[in-house]
N, C-alpha and C. Protein backbone atom coordinates (compact mmCIF):
# COMPACT_ATOMS: atom_id res chain seq x y z
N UNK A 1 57.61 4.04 -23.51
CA UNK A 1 56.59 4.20 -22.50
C UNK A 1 55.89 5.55 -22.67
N UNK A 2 56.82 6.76 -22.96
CA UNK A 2 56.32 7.87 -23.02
C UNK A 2 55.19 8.10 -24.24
N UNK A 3 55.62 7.12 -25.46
CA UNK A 3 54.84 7.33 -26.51
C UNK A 3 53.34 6.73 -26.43
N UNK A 4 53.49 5.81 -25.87
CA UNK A 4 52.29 4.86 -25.29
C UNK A 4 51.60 5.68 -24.24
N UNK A 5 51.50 6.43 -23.37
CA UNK A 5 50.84 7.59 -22.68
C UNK A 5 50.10 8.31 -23.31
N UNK A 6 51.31 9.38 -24.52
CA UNK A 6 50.59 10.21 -25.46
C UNK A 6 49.35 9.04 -26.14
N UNK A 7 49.97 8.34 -26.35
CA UNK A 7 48.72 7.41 -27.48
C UNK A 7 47.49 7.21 -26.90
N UNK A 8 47.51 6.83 -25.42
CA UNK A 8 46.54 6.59 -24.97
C UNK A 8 45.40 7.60 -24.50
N UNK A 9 46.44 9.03 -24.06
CA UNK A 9 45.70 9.95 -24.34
C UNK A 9 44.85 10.80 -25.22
N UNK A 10 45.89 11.11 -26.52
CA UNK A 10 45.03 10.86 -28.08
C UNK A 10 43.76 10.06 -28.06
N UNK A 11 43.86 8.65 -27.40
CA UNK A 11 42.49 8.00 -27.86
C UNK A 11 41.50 8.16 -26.88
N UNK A 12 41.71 8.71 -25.45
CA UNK A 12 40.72 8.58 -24.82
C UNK A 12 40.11 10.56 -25.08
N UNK A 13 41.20 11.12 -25.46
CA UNK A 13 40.36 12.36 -25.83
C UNK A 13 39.47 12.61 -26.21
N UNK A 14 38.75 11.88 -27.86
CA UNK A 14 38.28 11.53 -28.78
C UNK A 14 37.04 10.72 -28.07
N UNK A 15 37.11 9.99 -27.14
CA UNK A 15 35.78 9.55 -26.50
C UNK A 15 34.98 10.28 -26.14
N UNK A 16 33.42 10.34 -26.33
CA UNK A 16 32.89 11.21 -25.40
C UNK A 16 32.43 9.93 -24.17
N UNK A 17 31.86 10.58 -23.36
CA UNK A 17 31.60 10.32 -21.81
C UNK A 17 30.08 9.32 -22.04
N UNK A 18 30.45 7.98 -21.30
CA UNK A 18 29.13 7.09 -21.52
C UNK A 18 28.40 7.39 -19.94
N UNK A 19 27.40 7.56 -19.80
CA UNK A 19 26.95 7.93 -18.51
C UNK A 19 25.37 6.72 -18.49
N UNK A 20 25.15 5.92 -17.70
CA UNK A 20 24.50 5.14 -17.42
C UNK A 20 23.78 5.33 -15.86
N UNK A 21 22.66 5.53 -15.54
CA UNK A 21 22.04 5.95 -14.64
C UNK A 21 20.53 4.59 -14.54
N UNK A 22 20.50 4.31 -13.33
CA UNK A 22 19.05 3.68 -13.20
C UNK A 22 18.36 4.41 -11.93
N UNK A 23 17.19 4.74 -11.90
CA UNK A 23 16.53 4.67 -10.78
C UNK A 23 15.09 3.78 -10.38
N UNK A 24 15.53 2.76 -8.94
CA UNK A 24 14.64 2.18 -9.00
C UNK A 24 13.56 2.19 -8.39
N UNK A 25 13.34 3.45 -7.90
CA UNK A 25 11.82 3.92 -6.95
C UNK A 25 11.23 5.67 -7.17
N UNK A 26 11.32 5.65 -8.23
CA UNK A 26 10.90 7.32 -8.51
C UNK A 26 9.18 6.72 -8.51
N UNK A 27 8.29 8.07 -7.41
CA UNK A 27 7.01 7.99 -7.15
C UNK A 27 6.57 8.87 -7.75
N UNK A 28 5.66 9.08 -8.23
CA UNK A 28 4.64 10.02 -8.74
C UNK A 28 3.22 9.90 -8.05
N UNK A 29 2.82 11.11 -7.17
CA UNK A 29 1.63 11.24 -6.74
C UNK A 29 0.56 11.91 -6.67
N UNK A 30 -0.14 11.48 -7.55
CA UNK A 30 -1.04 12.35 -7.83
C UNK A 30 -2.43 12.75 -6.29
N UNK A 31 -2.27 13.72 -5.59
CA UNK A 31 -3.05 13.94 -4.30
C UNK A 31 -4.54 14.58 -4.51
N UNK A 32 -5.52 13.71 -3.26
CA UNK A 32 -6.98 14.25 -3.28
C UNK A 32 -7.18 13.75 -4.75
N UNK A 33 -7.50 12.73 -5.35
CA UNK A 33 -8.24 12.96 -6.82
C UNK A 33 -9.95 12.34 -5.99
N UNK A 34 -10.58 13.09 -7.15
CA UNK A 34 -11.58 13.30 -6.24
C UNK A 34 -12.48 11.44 -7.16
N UNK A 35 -13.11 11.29 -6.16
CA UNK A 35 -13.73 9.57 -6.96
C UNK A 35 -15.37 9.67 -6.72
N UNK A 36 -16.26 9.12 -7.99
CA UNK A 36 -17.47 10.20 -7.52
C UNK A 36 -18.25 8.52 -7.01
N UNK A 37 -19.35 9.61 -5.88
CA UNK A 37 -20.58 8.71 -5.73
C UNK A 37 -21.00 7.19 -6.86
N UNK A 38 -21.06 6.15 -5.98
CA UNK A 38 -21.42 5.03 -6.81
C UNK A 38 -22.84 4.81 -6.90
N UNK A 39 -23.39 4.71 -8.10
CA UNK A 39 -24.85 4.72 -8.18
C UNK A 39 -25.44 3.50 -7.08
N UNK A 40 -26.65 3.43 -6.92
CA UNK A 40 -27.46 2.57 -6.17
C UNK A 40 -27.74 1.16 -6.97
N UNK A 41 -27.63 -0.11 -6.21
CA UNK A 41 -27.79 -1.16 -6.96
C UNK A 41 -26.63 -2.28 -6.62
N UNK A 42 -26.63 -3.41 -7.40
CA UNK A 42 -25.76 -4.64 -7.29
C UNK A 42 -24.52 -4.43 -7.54
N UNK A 43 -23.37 -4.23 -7.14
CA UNK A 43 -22.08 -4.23 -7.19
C UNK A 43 -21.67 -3.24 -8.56
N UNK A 44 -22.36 -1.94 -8.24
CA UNK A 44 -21.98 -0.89 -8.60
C UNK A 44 -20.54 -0.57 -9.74
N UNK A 45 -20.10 0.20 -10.56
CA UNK A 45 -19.08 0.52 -10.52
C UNK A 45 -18.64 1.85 -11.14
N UNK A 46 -17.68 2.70 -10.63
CA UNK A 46 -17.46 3.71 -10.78
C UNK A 46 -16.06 3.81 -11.58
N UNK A 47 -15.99 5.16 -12.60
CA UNK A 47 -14.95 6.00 -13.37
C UNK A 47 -14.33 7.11 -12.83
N UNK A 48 -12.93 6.56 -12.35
CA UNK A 48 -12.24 8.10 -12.27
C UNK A 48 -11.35 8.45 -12.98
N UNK A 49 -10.51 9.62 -13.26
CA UNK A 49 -9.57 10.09 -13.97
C UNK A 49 -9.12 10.60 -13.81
N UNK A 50 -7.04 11.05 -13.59
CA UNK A 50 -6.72 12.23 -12.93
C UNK A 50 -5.49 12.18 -14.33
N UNK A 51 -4.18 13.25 -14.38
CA UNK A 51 -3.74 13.08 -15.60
C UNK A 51 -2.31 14.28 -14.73
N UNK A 52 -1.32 13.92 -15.55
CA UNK A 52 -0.27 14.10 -15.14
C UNK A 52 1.00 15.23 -16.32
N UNK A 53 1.61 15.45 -15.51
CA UNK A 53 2.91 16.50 -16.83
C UNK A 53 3.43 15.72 -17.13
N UNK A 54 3.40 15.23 -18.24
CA UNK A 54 4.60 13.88 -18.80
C UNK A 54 5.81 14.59 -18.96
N UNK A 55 6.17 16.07 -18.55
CA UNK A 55 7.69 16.11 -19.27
C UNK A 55 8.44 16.11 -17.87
N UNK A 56 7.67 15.65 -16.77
CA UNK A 56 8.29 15.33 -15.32
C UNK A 56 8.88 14.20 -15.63
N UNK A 57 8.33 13.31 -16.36
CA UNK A 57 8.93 12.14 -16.77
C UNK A 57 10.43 11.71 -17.92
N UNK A 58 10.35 12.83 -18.27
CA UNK A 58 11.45 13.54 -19.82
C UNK A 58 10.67 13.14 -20.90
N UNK A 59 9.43 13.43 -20.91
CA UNK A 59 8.65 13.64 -22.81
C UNK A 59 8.47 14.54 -23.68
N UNK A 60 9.21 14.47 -24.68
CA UNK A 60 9.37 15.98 -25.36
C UNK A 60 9.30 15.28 -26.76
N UNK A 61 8.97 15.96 -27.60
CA UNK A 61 8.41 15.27 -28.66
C UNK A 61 10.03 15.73 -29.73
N UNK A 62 11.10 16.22 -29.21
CA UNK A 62 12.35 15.74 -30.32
C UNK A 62 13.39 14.80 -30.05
N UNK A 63 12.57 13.75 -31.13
CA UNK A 63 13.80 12.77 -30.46
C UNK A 63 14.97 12.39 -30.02
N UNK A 64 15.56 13.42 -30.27
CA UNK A 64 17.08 14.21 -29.72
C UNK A 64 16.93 13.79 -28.41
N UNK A 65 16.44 14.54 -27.99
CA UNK A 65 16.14 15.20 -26.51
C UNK A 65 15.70 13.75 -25.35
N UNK A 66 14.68 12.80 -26.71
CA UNK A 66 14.30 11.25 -25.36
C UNK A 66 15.51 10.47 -25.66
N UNK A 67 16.39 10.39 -26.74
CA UNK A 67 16.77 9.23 -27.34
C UNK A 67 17.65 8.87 -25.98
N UNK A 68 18.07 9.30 -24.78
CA UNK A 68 18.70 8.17 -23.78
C UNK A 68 18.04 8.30 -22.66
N UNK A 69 16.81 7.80 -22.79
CA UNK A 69 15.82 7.42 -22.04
C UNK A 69 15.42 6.27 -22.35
N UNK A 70 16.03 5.13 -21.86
CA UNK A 70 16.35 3.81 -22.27
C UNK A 70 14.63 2.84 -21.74
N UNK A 71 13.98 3.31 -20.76
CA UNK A 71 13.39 2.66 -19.99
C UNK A 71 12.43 3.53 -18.70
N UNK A 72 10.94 3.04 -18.88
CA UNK A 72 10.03 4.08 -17.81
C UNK A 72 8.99 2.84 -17.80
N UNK A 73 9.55 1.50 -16.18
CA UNK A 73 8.55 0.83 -15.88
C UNK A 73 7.46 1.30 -14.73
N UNK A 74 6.26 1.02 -15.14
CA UNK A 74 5.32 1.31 -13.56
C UNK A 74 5.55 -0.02 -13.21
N UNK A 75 5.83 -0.28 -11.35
CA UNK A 75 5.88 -1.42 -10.72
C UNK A 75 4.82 -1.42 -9.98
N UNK A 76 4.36 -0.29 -9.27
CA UNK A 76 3.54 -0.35 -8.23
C UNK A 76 2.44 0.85 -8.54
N UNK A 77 1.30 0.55 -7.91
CA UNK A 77 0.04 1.27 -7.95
C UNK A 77 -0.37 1.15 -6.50
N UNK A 78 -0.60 2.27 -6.05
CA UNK A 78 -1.44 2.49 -4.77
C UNK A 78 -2.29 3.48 -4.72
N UNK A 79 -3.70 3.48 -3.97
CA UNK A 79 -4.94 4.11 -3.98
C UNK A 79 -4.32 4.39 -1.56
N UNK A 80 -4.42 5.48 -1.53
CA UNK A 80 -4.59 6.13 -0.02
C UNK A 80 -5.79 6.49 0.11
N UNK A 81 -6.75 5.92 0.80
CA UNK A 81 -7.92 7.28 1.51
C UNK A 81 -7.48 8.18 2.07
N UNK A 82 -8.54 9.06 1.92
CA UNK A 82 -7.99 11.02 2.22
C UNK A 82 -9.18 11.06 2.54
N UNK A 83 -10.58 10.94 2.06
CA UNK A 83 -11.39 11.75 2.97
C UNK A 83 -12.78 11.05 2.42
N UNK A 84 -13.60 11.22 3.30
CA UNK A 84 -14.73 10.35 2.88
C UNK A 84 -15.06 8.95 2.82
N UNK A 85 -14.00 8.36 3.37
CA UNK A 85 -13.54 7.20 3.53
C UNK A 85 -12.45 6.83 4.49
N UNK A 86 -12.25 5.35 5.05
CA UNK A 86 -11.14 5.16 5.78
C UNK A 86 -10.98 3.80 5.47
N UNK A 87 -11.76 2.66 4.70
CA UNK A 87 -10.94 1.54 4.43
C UNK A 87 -11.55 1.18 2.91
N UNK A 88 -10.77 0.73 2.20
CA UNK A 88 -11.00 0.33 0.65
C UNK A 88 -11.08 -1.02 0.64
N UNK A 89 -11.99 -1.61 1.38
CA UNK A 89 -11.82 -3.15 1.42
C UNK A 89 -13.36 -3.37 0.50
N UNK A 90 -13.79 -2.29 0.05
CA UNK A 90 -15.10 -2.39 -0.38
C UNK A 90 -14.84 -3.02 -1.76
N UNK A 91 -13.65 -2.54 -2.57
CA UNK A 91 -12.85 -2.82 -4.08
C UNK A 91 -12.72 -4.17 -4.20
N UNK A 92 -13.49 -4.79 -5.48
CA UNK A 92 -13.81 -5.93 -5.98
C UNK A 92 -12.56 -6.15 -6.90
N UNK A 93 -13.16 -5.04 -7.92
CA UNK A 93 -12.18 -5.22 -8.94
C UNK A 93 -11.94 -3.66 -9.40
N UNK A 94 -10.56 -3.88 -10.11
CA UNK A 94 -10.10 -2.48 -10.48
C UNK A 94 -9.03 -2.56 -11.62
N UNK A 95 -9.63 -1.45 -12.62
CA UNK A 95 -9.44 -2.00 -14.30
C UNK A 95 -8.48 -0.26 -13.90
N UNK A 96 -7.09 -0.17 -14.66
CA UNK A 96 -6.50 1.18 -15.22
C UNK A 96 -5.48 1.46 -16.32
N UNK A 97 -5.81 2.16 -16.86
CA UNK A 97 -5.40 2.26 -18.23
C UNK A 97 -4.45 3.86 -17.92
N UNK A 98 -3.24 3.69 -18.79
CA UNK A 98 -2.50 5.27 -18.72
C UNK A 98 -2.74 5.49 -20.42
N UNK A 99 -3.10 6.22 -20.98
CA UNK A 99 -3.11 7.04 -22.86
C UNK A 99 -2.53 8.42 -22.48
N UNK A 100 -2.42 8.88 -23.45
CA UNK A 100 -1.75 10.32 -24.15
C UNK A 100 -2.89 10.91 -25.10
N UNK A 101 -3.47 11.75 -24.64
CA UNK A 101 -4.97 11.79 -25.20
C UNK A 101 -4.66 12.70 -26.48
N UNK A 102 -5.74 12.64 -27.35
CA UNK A 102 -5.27 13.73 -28.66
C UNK A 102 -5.11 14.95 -28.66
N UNK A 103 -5.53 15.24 -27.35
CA UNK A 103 -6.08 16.67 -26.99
C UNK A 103 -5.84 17.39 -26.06
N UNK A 104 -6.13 18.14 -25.36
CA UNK A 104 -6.03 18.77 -24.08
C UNK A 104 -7.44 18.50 -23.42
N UNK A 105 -8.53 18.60 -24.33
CA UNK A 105 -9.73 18.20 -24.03
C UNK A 105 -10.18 17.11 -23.69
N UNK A 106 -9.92 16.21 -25.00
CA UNK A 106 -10.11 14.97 -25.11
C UNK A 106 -9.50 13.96 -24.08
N UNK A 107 -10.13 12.41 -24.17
CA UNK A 107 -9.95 11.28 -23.12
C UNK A 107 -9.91 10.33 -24.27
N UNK A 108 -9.78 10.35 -26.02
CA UNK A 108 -9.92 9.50 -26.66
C UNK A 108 -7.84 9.65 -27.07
N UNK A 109 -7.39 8.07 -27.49
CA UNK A 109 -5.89 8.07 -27.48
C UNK A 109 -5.73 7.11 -28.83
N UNK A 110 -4.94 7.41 -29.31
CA UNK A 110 -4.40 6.35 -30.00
C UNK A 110 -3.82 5.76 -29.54
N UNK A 111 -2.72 5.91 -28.55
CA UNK A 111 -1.41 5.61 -27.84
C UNK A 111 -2.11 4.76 -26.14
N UNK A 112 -2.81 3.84 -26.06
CA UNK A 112 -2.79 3.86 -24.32
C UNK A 112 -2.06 2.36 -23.91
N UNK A 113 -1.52 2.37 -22.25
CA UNK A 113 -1.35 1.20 -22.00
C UNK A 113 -2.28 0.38 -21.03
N UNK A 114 -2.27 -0.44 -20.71
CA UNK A 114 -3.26 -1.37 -19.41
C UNK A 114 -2.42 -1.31 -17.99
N UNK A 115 -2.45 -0.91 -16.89
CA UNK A 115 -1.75 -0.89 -15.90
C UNK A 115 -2.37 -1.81 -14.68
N UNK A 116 -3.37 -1.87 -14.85
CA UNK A 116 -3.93 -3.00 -13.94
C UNK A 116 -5.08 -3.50 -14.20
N UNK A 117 -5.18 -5.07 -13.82
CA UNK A 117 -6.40 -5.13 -14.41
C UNK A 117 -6.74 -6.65 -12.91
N UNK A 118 -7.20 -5.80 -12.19
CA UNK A 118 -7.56 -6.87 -11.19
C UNK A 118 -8.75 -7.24 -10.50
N UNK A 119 -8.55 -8.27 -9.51
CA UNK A 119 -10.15 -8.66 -9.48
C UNK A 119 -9.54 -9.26 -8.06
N UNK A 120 -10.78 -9.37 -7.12
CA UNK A 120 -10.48 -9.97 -5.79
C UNK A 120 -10.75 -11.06 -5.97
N UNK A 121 -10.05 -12.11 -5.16
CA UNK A 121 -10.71 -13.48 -4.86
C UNK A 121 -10.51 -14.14 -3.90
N UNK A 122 -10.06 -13.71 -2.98
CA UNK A 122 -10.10 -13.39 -1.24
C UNK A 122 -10.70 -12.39 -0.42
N UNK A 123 -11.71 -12.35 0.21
CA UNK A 123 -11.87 -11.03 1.01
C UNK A 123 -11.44 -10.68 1.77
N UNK A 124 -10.35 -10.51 1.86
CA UNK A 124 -9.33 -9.82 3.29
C UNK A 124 -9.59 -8.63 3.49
N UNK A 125 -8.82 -7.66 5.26
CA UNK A 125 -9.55 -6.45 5.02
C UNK A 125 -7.91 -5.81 4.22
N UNK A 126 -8.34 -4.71 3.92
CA UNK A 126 -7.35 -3.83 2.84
C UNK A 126 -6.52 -2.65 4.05
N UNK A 127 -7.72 -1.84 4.56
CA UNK A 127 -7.72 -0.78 5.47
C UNK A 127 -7.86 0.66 4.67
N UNK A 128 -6.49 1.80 4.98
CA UNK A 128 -6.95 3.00 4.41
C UNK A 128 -5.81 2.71 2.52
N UNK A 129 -5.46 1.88 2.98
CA UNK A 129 -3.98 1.79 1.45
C UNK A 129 -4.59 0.84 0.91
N UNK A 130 -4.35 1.10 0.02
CA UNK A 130 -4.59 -0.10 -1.44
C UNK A 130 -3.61 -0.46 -2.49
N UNK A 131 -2.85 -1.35 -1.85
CA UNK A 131 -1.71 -1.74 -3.01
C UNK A 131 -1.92 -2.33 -4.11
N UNK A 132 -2.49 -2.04 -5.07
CA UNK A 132 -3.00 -2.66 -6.48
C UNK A 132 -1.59 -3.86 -7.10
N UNK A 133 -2.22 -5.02 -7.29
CA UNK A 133 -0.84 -6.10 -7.52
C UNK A 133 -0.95 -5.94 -8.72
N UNK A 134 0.52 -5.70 -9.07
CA UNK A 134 0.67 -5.38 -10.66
C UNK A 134 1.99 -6.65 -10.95
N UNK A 135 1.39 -7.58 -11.79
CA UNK A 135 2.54 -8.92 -11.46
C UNK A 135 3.82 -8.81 -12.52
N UNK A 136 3.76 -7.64 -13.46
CA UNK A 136 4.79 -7.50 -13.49
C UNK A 136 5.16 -6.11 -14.32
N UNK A 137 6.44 -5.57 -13.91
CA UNK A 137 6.52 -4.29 -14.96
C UNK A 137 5.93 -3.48 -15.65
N UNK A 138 5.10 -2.53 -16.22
CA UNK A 138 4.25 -2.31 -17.18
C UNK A 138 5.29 -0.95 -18.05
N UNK A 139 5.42 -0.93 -19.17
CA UNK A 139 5.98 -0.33 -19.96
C UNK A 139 5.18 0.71 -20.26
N UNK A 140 5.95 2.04 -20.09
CA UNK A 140 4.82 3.70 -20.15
C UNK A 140 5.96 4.08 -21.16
N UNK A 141 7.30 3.98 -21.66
CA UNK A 141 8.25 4.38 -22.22
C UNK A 141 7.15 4.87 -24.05
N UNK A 142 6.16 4.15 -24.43
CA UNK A 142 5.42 4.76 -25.42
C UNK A 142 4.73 6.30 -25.15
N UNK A 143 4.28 6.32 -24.40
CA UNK A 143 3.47 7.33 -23.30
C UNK A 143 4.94 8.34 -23.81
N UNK A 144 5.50 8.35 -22.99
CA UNK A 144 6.81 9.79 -23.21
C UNK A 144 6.95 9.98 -24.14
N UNK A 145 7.13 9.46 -25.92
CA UNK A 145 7.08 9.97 -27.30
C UNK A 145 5.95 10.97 -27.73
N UNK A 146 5.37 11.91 -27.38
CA UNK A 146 4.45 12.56 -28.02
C UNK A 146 4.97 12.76 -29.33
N UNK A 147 3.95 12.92 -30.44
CA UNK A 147 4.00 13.53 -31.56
C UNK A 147 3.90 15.10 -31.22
N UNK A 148 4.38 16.00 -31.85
CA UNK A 148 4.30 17.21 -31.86
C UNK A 148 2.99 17.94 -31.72
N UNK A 149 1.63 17.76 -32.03
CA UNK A 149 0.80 17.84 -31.99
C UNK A 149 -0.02 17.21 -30.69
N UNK A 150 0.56 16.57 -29.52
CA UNK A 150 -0.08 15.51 -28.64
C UNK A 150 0.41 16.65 -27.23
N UNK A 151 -0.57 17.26 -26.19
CA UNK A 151 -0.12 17.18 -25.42
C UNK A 151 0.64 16.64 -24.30
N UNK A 152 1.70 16.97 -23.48
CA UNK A 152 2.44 17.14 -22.89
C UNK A 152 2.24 16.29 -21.97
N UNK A 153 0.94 15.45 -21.39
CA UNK A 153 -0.21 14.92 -20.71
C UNK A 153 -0.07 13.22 -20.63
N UNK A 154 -0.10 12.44 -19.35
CA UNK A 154 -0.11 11.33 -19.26
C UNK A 154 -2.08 11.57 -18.51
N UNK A 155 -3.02 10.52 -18.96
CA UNK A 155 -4.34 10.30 -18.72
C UNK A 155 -4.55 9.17 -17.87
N UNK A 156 -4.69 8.90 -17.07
CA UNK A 156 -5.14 7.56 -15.90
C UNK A 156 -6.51 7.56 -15.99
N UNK A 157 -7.19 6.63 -16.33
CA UNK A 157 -8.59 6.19 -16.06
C UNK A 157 -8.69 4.83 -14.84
N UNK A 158 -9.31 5.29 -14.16
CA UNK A 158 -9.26 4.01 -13.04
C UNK A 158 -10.91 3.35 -13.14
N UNK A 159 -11.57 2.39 -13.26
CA UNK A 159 -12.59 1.97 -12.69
C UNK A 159 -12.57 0.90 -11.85
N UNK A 160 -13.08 1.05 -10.94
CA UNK A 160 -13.18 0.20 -9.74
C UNK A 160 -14.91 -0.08 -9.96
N UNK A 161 -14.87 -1.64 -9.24
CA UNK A 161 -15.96 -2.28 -8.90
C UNK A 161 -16.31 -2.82 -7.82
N UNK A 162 -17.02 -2.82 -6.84
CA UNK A 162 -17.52 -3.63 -5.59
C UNK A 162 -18.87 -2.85 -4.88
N UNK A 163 -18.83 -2.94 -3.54
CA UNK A 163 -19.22 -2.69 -2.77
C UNK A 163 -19.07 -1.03 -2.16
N UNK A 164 -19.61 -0.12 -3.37
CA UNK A 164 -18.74 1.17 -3.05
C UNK A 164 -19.57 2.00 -2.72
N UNK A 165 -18.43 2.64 -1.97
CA UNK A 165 -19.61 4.44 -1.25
C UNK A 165 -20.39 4.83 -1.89
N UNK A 166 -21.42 5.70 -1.57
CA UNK A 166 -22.38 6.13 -2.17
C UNK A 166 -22.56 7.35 -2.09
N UNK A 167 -21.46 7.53 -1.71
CA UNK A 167 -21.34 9.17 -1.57
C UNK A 167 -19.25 9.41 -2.05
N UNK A 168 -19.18 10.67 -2.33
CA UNK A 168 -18.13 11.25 -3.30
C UNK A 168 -16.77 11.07 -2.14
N UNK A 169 -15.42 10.35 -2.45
CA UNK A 169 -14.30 10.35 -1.58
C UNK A 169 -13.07 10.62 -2.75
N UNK A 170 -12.20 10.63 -1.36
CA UNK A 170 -10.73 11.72 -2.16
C UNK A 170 -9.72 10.66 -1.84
N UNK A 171 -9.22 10.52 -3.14
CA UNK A 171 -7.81 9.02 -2.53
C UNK A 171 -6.46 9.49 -3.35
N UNK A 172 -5.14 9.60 -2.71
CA UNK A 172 -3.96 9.68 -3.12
C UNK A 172 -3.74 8.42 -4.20
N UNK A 173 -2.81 8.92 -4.83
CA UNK A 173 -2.74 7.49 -6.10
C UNK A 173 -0.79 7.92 -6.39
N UNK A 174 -0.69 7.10 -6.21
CA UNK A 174 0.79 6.84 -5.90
C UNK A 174 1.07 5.82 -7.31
N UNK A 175 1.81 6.28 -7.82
CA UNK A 175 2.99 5.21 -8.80
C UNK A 175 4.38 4.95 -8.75
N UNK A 176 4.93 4.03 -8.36
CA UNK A 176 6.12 3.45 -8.20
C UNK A 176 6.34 3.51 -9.60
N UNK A 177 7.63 3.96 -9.98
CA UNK A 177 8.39 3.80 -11.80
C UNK A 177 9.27 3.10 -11.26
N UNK A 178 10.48 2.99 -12.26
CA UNK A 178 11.92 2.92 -12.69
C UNK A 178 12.07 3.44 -13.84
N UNK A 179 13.81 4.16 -13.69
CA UNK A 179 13.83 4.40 -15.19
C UNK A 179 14.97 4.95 -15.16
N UNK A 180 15.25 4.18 -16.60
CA UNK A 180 16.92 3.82 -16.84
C UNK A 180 17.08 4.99 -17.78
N UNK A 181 18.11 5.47 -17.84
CA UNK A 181 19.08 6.68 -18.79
C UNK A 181 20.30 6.03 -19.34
N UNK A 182 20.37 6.37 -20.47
CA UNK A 182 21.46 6.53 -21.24
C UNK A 182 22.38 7.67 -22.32
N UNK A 183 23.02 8.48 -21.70
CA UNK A 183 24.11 9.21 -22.77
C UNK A 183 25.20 8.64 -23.22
């Protein structure tokens, strides 16, 4: 019995430690992004863009460092009015893309994903929140690999289409993740 102890100890010494972690509601919010005036005319549509620290997310360009970062889904997208506005029921449709731009400057990517790509076909009212239906998962886990040369930088382009202000408003933009770890 005694030898069978030592043995078992011997072998679990020699293990290192498996550590498995999920989280399934980490938010990221980007506040006030500012959304400009929609020109004059037939169902208008406007470009915004706000952009984020990807190493909040764990992106570091040695793969050492991501390799147990198993998983980084967006589930949810939401638009808040903040100012200049109080209901978003005006939003037809609304196209958003996340890239890793080449640059610090730049808005051009090799790397981007599609995060929503929707369109109304009910007119219900919305109010001041806008839950963008995203029907399923969207994978950003490319997004966190920078090349060494790629800033540090996640890029959101949003365009929305409808019935929109005509003058300049400020909306919170909220992202629901998950994201799984592995050591």
């Amino acid at each position: 019995m005694r030898r069978l102890v030592v043995y078992v100890v011997v072998l679990l010494a020699g293990c290192s430690p498996i550590v498995d972690a999920s989280f399934s509601d980490v938010e990221v919010t980007r506040p006030n992004v500012s959304v400009p005036a929609a020109p004059t005319g037939a169902l208008p549509s406007v470009t915004f863009s706000f952009s984020f620290d990807s190493t909040t997310l764990g992106a570091n360009a040695n793969p050492d460092a991501q390799e147990g970062i198993v998983s980084v889904n967006l589930h949810r997208l939401v638009l808040t009015a903040k100012s200049g506005i109080t209901d978003l029921s005006f939003i037809e449709t609304l196209h958003a893309m996340a890239c890793v731009p080449t640059s610090k400057t730049s808005t051009s990517s090799s790397r981007q994903v599609e995060i929503a790509d929707f369109e109304r076909v009910i007119d219900l009212p919305v109010g001041s929140t806008f839950d963008v239906p995203i029907p399923e998962p969207v994978d950003l886990l490319p997004l966190l690999r920078p090349s060494s040369s790629e800033p540090r930088r996640i890029l959101v382009i949003v365009n929305l289409g409808g019935r929109l202000p005509t003058s300049e408003w400020k909306a919170d933009v909220s992202m629901g993740l998950s994201i799984e770890l592995r050591q």
